[in-house]
C-alpha atoms as a PDB file:
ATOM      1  CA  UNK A   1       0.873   1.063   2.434  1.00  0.00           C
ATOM      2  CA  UNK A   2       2.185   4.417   3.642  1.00  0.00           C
ATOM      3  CA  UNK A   3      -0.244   7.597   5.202  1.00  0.00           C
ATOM      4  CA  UNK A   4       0.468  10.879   6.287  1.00  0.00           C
ATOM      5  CA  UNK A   5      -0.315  11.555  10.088  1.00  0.00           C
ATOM      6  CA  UNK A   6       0.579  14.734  12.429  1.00  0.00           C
ATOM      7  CA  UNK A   7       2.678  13.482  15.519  1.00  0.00           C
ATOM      8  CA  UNK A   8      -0.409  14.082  18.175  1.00  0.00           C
ATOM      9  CA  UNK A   9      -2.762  11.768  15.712  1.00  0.00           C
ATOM     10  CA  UNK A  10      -0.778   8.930  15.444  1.00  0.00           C
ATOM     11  CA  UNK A  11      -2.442   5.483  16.465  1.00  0.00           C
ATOM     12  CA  UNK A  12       0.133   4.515  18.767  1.00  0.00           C
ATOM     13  CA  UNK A  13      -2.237   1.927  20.708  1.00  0.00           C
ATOM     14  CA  UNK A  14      -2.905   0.240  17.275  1.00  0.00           C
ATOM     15  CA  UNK A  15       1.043   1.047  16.240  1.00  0.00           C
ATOM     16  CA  UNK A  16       2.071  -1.520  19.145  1.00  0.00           C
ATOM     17  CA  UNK A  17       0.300  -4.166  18.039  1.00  0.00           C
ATOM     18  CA  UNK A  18       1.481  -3.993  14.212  1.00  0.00           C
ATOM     19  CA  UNK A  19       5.572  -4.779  14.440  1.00  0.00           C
ATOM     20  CA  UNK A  20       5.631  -4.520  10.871  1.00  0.00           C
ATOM     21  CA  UNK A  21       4.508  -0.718  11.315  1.00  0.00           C
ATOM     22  CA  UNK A  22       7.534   1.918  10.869  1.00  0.00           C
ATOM     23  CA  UNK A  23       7.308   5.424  11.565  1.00  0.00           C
ATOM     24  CA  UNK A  24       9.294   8.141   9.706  1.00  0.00           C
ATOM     25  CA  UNK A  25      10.438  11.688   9.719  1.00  0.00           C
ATOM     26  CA  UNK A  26      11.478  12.466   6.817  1.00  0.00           C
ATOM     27  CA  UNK A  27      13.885   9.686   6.177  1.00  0.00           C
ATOM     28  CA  UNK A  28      14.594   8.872   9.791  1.00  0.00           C
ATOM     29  CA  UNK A  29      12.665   5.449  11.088  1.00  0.00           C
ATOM     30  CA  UNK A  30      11.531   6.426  14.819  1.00  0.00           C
ATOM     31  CA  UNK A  31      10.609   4.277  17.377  1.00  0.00           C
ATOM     32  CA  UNK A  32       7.034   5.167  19.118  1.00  0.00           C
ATOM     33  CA  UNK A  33       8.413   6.646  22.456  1.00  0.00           C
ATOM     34  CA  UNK A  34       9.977   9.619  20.460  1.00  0.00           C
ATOM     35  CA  UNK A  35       6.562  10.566  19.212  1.00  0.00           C
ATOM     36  CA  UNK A  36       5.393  11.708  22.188  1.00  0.00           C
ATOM     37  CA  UNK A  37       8.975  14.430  21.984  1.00  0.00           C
ATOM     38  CA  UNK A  38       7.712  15.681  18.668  1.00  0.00           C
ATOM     39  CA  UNK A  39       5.672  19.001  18.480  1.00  0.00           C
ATOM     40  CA  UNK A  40       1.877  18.543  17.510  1.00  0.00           C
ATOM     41  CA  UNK A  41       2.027  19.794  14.061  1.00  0.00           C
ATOM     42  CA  UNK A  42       5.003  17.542  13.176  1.00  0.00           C
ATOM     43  CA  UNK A  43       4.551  15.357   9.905  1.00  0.00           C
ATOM     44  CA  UNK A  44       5.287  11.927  10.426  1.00  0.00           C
ATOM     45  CA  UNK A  45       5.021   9.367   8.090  1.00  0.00           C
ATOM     46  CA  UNK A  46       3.513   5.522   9.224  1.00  0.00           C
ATOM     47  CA  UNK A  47       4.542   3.133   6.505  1.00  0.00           C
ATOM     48  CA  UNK A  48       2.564  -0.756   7.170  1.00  0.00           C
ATOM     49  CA  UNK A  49       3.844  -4.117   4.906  1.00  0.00           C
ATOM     50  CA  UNK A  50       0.372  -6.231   4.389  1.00  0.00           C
ATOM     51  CA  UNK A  51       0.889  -9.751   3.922  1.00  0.00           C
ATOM     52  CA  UNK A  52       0.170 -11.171   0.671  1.00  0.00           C
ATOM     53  CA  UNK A  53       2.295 -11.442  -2.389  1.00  0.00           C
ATOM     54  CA  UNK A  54       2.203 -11.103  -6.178  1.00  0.00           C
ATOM     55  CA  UNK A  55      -0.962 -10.929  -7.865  1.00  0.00           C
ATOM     56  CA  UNK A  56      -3.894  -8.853  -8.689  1.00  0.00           C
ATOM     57  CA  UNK A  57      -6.187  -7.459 -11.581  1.00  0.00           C
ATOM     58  CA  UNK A  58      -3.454  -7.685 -14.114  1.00  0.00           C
ATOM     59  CA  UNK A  59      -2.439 -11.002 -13.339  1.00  0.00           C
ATOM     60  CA  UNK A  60      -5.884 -12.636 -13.429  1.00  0.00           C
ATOM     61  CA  UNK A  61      -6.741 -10.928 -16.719  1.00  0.00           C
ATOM     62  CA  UNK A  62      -3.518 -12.898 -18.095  1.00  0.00           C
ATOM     63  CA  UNK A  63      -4.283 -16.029 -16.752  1.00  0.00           C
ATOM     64  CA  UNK A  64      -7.795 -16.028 -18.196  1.00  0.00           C
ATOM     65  CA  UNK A  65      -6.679 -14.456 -21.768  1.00  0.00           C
ATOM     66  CA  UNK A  66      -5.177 -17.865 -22.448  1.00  0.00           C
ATOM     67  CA  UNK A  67      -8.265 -19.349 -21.999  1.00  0.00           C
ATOM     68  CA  UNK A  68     -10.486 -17.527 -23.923  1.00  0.00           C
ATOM     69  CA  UNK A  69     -10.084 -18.905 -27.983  1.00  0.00           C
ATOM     70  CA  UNK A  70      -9.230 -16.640 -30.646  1.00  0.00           C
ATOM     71  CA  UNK A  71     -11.640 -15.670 -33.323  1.00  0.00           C
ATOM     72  CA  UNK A  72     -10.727 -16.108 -37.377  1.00  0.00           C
ATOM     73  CA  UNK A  73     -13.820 -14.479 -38.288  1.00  0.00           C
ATOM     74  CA  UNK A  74     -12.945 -11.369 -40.015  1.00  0.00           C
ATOM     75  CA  UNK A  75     -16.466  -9.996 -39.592  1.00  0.00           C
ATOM     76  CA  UNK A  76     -16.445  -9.752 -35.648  1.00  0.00           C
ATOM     77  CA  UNK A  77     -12.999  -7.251 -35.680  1.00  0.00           C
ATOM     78  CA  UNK A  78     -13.993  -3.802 -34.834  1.00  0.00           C
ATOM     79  CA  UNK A  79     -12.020  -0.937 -36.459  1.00  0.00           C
ATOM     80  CA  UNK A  80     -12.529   2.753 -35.528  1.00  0.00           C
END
């Protein structure tokens, strides 16, 4: 998950806490004692890895389409 912040907004209490968080500018990773150097209209960029894996909408509609049984009745296809 990445979000656009301005240097003086970024949650830097909540930053510590998160060692997974990285901060960038542009493509430079900075740590979050040089925030506080930056001017207050400075883009940064906070990018956050969430645990969890594989897996999501797409998946479960696979796993339950081979479930479901497939019609032979000609009558129930819809055509446009």
């Amino acid at each position: 998950m990445k979000a656009t912040y301005f240097a003086h907004d970024v949650p830097i209490d909540i930053l510590r806490d998160v060692p997974e968080a990285k901060i960038y500018l542009g493509r430079r990773n900075l740590n979050l004692d040089e925030i506080d150097n930056l001017e207050p209209n400075t883009v940064v960029t906070i990018s956050v890895t969430l645990a969890g894996g594989k897996g999501g909408f797409g998946s479960l509609l696979r796993a339950i389409g081979s479930q479901i049984s497939k019609t032979t009745d000609q009558q129930s296809k819809r055509f446009d």
